[in-house]
Protein backbone atom coordinates (compact mmCIF):
# COMPACT_ATOMS: atom_id res chain seq x y z
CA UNK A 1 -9.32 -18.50 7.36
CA UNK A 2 -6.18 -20.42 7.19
CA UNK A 3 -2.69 -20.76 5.50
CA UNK A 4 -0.65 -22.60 3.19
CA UNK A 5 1.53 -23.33 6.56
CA UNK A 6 -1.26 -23.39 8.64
CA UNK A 7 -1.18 -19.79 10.04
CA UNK A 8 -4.50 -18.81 11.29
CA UNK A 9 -6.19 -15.30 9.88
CA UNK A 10 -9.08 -13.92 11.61
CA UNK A 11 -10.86 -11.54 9.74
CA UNK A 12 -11.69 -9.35 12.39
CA UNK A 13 -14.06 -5.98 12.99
CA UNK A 14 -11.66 -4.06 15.10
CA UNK A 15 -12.34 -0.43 16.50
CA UNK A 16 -12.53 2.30 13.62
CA UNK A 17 -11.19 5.33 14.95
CA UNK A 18 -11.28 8.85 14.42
CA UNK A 19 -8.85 10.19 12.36
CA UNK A 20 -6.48 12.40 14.40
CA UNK A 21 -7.94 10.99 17.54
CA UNK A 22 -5.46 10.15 20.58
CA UNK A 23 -7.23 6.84 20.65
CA UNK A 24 -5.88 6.15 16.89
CA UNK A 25 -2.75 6.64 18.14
CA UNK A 26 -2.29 5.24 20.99
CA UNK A 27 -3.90 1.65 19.42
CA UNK A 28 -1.09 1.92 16.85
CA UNK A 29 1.70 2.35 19.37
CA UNK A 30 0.20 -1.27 21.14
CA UNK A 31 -0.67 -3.10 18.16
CA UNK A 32 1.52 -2.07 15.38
CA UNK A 33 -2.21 -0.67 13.39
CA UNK A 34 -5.21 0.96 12.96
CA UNK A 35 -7.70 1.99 11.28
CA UNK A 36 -8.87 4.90 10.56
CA UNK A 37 -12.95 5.37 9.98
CA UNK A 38 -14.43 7.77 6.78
CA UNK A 39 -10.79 9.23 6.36
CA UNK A 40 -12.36 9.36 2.92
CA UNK A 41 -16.46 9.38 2.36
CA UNK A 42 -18.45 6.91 0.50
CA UNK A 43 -18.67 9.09 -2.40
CA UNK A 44 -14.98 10.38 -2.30
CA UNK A 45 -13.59 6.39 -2.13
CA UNK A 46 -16.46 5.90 -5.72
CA UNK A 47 -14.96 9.07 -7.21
CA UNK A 48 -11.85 7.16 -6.60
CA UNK A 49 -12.58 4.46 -8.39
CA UNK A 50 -13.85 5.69 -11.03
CA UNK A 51 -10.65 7.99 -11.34
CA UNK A 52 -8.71 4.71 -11.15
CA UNK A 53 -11.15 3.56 -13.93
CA UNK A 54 -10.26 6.20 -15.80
CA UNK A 55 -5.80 5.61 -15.80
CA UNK A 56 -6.73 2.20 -16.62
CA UNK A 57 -8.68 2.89 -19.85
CA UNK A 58 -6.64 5.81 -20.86
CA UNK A 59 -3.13 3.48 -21.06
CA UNK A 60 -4.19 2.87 -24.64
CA UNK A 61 -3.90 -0.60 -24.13
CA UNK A 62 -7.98 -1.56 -24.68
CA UNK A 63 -9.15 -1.63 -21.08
CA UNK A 64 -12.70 -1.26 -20.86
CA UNK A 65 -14.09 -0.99 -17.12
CA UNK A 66 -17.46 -2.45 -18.40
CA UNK A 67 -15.92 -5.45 -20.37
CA UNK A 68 -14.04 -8.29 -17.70
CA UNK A 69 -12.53 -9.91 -21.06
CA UNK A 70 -10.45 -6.91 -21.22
CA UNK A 71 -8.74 -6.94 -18.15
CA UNK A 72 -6.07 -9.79 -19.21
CA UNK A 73 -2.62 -9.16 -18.44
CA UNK A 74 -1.24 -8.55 -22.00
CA UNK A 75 -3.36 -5.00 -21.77
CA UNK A 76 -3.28 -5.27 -17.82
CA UNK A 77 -0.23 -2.95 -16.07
CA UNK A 78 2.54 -4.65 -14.78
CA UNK A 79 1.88 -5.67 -10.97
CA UNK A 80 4.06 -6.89 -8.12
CA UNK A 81 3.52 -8.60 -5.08
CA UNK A 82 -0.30 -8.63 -3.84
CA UNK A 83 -1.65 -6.56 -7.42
CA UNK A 84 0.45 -3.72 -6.77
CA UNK A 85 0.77 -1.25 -9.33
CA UNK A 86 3.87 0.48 -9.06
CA UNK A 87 4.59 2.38 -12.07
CA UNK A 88 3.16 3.77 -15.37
CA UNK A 89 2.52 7.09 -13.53
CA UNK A 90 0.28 5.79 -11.38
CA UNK A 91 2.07 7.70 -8.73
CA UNK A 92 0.94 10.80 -10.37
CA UNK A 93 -2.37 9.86 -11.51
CA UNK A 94 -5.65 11.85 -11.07
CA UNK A 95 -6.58 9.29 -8.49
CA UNK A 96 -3.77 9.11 -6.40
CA UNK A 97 -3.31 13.07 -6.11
CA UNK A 98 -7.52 13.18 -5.33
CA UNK A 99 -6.84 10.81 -1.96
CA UNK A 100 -3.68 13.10 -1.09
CA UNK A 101 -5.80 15.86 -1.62
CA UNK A 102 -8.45 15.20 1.11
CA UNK A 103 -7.61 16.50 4.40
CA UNK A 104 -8.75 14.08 6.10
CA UNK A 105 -6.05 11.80 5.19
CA UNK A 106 -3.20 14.05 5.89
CA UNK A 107 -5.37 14.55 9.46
CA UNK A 108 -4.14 11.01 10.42
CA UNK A 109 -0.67 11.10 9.59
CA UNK A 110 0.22 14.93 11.61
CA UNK A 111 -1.03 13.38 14.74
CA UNK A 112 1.31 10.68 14.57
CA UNK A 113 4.38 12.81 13.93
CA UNK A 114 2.88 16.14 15.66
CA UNK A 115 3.32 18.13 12.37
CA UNK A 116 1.23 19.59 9.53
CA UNK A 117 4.33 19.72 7.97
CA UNK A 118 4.08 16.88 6.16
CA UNK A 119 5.28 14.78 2.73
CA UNK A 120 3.71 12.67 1.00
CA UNK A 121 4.68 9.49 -1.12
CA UNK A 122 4.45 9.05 -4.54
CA UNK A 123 2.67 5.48 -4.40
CA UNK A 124 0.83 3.04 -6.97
CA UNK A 125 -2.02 1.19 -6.12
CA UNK A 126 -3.23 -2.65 -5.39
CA UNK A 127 -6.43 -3.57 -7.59
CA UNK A 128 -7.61 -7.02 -7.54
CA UNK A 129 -9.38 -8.80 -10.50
CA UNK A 130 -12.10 -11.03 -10.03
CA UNK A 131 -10.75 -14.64 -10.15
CA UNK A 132 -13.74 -16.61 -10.65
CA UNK A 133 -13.45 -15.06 -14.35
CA UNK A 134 -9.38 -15.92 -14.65
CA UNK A 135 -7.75 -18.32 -11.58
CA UNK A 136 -4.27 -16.87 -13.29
CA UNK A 137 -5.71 -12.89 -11.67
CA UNK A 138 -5.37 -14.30 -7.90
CA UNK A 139 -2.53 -12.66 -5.82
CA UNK A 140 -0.24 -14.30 -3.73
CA UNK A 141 -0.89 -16.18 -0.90
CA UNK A 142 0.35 -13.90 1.64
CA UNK A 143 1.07 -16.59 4.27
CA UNK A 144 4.72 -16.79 1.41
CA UNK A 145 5.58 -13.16 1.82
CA UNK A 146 4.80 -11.86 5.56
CA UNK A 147 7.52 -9.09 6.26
CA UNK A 148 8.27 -5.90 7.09
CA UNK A 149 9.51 -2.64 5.52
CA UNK A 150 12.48 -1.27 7.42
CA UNK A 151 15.78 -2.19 7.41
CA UNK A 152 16.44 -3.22 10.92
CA UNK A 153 20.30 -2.05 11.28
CA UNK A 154 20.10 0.98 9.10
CA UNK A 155 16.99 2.02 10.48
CA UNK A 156 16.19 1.38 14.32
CA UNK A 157 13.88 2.90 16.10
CA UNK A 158 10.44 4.42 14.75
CA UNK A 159 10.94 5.85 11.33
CA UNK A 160 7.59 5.35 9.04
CA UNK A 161 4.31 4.55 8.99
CA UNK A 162 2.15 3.11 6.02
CA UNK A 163 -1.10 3.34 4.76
CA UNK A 164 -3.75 2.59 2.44
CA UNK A 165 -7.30 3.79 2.10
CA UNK A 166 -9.65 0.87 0.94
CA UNK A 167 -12.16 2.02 -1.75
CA UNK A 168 -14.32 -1.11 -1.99
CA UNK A 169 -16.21 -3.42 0.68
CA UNK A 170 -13.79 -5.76 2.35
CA UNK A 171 -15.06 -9.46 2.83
CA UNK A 172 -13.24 -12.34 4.48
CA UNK A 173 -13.94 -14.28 1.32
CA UNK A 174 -12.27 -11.28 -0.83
CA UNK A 175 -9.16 -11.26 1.24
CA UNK A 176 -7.05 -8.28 2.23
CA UNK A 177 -4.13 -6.74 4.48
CA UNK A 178 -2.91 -8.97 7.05
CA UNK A 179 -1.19 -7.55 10.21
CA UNK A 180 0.19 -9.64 12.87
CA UNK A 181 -0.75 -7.22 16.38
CA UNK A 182 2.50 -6.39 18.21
CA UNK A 183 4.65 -7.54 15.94
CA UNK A 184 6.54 -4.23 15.86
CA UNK A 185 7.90 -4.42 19.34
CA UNK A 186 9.99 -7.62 17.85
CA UNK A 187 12.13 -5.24 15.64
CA UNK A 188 15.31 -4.62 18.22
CA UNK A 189 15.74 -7.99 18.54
CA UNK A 190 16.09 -9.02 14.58
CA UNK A 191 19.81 -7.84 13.99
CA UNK A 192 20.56 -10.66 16.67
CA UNK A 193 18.20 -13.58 15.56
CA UNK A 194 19.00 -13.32 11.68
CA UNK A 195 22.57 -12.15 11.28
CA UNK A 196 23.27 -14.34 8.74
CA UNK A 197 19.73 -13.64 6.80
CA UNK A 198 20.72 -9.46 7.17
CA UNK A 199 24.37 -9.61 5.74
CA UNK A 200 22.77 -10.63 2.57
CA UNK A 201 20.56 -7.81 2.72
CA UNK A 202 21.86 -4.23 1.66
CA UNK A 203 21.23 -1.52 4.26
CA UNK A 204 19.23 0.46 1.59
CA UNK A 205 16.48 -2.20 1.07
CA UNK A 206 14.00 -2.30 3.39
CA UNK A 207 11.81 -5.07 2.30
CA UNK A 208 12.73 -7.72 5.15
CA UNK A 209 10.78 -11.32 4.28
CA UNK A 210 10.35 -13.82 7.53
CA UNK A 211 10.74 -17.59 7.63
CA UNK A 212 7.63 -19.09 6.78
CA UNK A 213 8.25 -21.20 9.87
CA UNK A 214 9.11 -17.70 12.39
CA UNK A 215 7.50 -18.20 15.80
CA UNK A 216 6.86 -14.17 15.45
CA UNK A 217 4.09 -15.06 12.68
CA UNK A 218 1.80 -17.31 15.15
CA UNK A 219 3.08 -14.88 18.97
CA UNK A 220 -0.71 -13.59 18.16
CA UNK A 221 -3.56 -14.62 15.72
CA UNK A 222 -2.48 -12.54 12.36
CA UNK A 223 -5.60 -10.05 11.38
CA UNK A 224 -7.41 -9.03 8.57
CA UNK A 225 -9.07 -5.95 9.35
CA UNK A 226 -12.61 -5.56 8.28
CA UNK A 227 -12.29 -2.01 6.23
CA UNK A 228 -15.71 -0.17 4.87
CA UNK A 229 -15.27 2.32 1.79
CA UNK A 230 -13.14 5.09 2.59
CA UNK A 231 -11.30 3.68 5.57
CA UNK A 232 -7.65 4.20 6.27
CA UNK A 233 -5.78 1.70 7.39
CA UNK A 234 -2.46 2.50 8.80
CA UNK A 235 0.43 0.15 10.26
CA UNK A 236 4.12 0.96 11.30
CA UNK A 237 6.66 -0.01 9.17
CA UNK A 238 7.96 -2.23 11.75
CA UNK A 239 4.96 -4.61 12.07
CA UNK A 240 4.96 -7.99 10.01
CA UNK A 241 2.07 -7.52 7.87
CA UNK A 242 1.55 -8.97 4.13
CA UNK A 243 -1.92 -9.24 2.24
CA UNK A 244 -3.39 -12.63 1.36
CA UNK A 245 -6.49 -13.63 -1.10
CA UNK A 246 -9.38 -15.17 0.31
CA UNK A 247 -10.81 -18.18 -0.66
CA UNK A 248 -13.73 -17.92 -2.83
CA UNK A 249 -16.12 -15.26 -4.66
CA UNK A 250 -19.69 -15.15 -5.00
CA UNK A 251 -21.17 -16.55 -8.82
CA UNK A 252 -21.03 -14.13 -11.51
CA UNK A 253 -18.49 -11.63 -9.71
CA UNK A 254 -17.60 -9.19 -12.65
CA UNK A 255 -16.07 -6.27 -11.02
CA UNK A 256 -12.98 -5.18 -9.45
CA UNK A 257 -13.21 -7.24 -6.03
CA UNK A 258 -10.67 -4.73 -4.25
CA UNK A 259 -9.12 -1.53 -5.09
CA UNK A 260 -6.82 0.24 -2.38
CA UNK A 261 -4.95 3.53 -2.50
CA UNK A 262 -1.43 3.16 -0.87
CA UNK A 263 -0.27 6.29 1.02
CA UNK A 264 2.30 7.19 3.33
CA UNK A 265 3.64 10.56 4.88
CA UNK A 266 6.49 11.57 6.86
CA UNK A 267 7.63 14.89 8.22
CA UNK A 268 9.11 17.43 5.95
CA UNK A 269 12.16 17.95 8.04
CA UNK A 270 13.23 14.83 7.52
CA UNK A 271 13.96 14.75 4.11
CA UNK A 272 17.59 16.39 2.74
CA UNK A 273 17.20 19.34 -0.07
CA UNK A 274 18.72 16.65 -2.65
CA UNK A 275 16.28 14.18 -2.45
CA UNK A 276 13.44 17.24 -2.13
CA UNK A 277 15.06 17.98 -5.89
CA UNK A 278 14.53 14.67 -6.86
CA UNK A 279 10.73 14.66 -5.23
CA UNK A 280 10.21 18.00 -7.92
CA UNK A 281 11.52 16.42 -10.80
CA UNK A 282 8.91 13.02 -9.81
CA UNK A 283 6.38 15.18 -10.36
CA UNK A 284 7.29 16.69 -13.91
CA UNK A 285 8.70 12.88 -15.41
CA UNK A 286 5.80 11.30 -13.63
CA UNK A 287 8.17 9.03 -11.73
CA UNK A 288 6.72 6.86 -8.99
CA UNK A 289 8.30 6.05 -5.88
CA UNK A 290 7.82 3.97 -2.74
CA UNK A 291 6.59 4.66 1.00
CA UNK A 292 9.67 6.42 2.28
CA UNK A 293 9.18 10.45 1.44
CA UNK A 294 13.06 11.11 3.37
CA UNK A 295 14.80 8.69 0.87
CA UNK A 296 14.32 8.55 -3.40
CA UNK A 297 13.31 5.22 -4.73
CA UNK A 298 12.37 5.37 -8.26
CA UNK A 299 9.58 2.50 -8.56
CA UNK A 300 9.63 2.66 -12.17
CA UNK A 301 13.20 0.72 -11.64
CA UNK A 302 11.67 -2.09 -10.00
CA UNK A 303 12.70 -5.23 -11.82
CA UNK A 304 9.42 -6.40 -12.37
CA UNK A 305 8.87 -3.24 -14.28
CA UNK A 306 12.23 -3.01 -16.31
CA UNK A 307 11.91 -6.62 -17.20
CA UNK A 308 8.40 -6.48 -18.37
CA UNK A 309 7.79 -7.20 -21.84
CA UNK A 310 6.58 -4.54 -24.17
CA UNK A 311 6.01 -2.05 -21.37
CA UNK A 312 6.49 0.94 -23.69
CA UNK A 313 2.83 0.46 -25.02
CA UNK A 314 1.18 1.94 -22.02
CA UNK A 315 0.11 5.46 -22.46
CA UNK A 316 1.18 7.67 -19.68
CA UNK A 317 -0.96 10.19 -18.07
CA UNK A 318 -0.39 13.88 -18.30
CA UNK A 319 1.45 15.96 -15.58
CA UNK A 320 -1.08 16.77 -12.74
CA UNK A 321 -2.63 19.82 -12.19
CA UNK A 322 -2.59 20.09 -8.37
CA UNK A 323 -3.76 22.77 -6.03
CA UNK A 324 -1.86 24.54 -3.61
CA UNK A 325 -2.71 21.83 -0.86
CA UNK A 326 -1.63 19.22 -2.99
CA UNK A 327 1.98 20.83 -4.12
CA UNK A 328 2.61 21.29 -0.57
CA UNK A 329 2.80 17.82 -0.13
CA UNK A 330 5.64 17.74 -2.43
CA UNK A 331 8.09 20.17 -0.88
């Protein structure tokens, strides 16, 4: 698989680990990822997806999970970079709270930090339409967008680390994550090579976009990791990593060629009673947020959200009903 600028992606079957294993963690401290095997069963990923079925068909817009023809964009939620959903309450949605819920998931992220004292995020999702049926439904190449998501000068040092738990089989014709192995040991040495490039860029943005022609994107063969249902795939927020589409589908593809749960928590202590306020009112105005659970940013604020056009016709779902596991991950 190769790039627009001729940046080489192996799609790769790299070691699936056990969740909460030493061995996860130590391959994310060399290479910047890892994945995580079954953090989520076969039949808990399905259950999943036919949650996410279910937010789609209940925004009152005419989605039918059965009918391709209605999955154009004018009934379609709005979606950013690499068919993330960010908003609509899709941060509270049945499906979203059902993957927090597992412990399993939560497994992964206390061995990194040492801690079951844990927060959660208040993510979307990235679901990917089947192009054959509309070339218009295929996302981004990501060899345009490779970048990371911390602010090098406000935040040095380890801070966060991401994750998403693929629900459907990955192919390298589908397309998926792309990481680029060790990039994360770069990070120190940004505020010196793009001065310039970070003056523009305010210290409480963390989305940092590379030079398409950055040496850092070829120092090792970028990867796309082959993922089965249920796996977790986890990379620090310090690692260059995008997602790119692949290159073709098989005849007669009709169905949702990749759905993905985004996920992320941090330790509880971490986060200031102010924005643990904010966290408890997300959860009663169904407001969605990004990856960081020690900072509040409201994705429903996105621009590509506020400047959608007639965005008030989505339904919203209703306030979740969570267990005691689940509110825990709140506050």
């Amino acid at each position: 698989m190769t790039s627009n600028f001729n940046i080489e992606i192996e799609y790769k079957h790299v070691p699936r680990l056990d969740s909460g294993s030493e061995e996860s963690i130590k391959y994310l401290d060399e290479y910047g990822y890892a994945v995580i095997k079954n953090a989520l069963t076969s039949e808990e990923a399905k259950r999943t997806v036919d949650l996410l079925w279910d937010y789609l068909e209940d925004l009152g817009t005419g989605i039918d999970r059965k009918d391709p023809t209605t999955w154009g964009d004018d009934k379609w939620p709005t979606c950013a970079h690499g068919g993330i959903m960010p908003s609509y309450g899709i941060g509270h949605s049945e499906a979203q709270w059902y993957v927090r819920g597992i412990p399993n998931v939560k497994k992964a992220f206390a061995k990194i930090w040492d801690t079951e004292e844990l927060l959660s995020s208040f993510d979307g999702v990235s679901l990917w339409r089947p192009w054959n049926i509309n070339p218009d439904w295929k996302t981004e190449s990501g060899q345009s967008w490779f970048h990371i998501d911390q602010h090098p000068i406000s935040k040095p040092g380890k801070h966060c680390v991401q994750g998403l738990v693929n629900l459907l089989p990955t192919t390298d014709k589908i397309g998926g994550n792309v990481v680029i192995p060790r990039s994360h040991k770069f990070f120190e040495n940004i505020p010196n090579e793009y001065k310039e490039r970070l003056s523009r860029l305010p210290l409480d943005i963390d989305h940092f976009r590379f030079p398409n022609d950055d040496p850092k994107l070829t120092s090792e063969k970028a990867v796309m990791c082959h993922m089965e249902p249920g796996d977790l795939l986890l990379w620090d927020s310090r690692t260059i990593h995008c997602s790119n589409s692949g290159s073709e589908l098989e005849d007669g593809t009709n169905s949702l060629i990749r759905a993905a749960s985004l996920i992320c928590m941090m330790p509880k202590h971490l986060t200031s009673e102010d924005v643990l306020e904010k966290r408890r009112e997300a959860v009663d105005k169904l407001i969605s947020t990004t990856n960081w659970t020690n900072g509040f940013r409201n994705a429903d604020e996105f621009p590509i959200i506020l400047e959608a056009k007639d965005r008030d016709k989505y339904k919203w779902p209703e306030k979740p009903v969570l267990n005691e596991y689940q509110k825990s991950l709140i506050d």
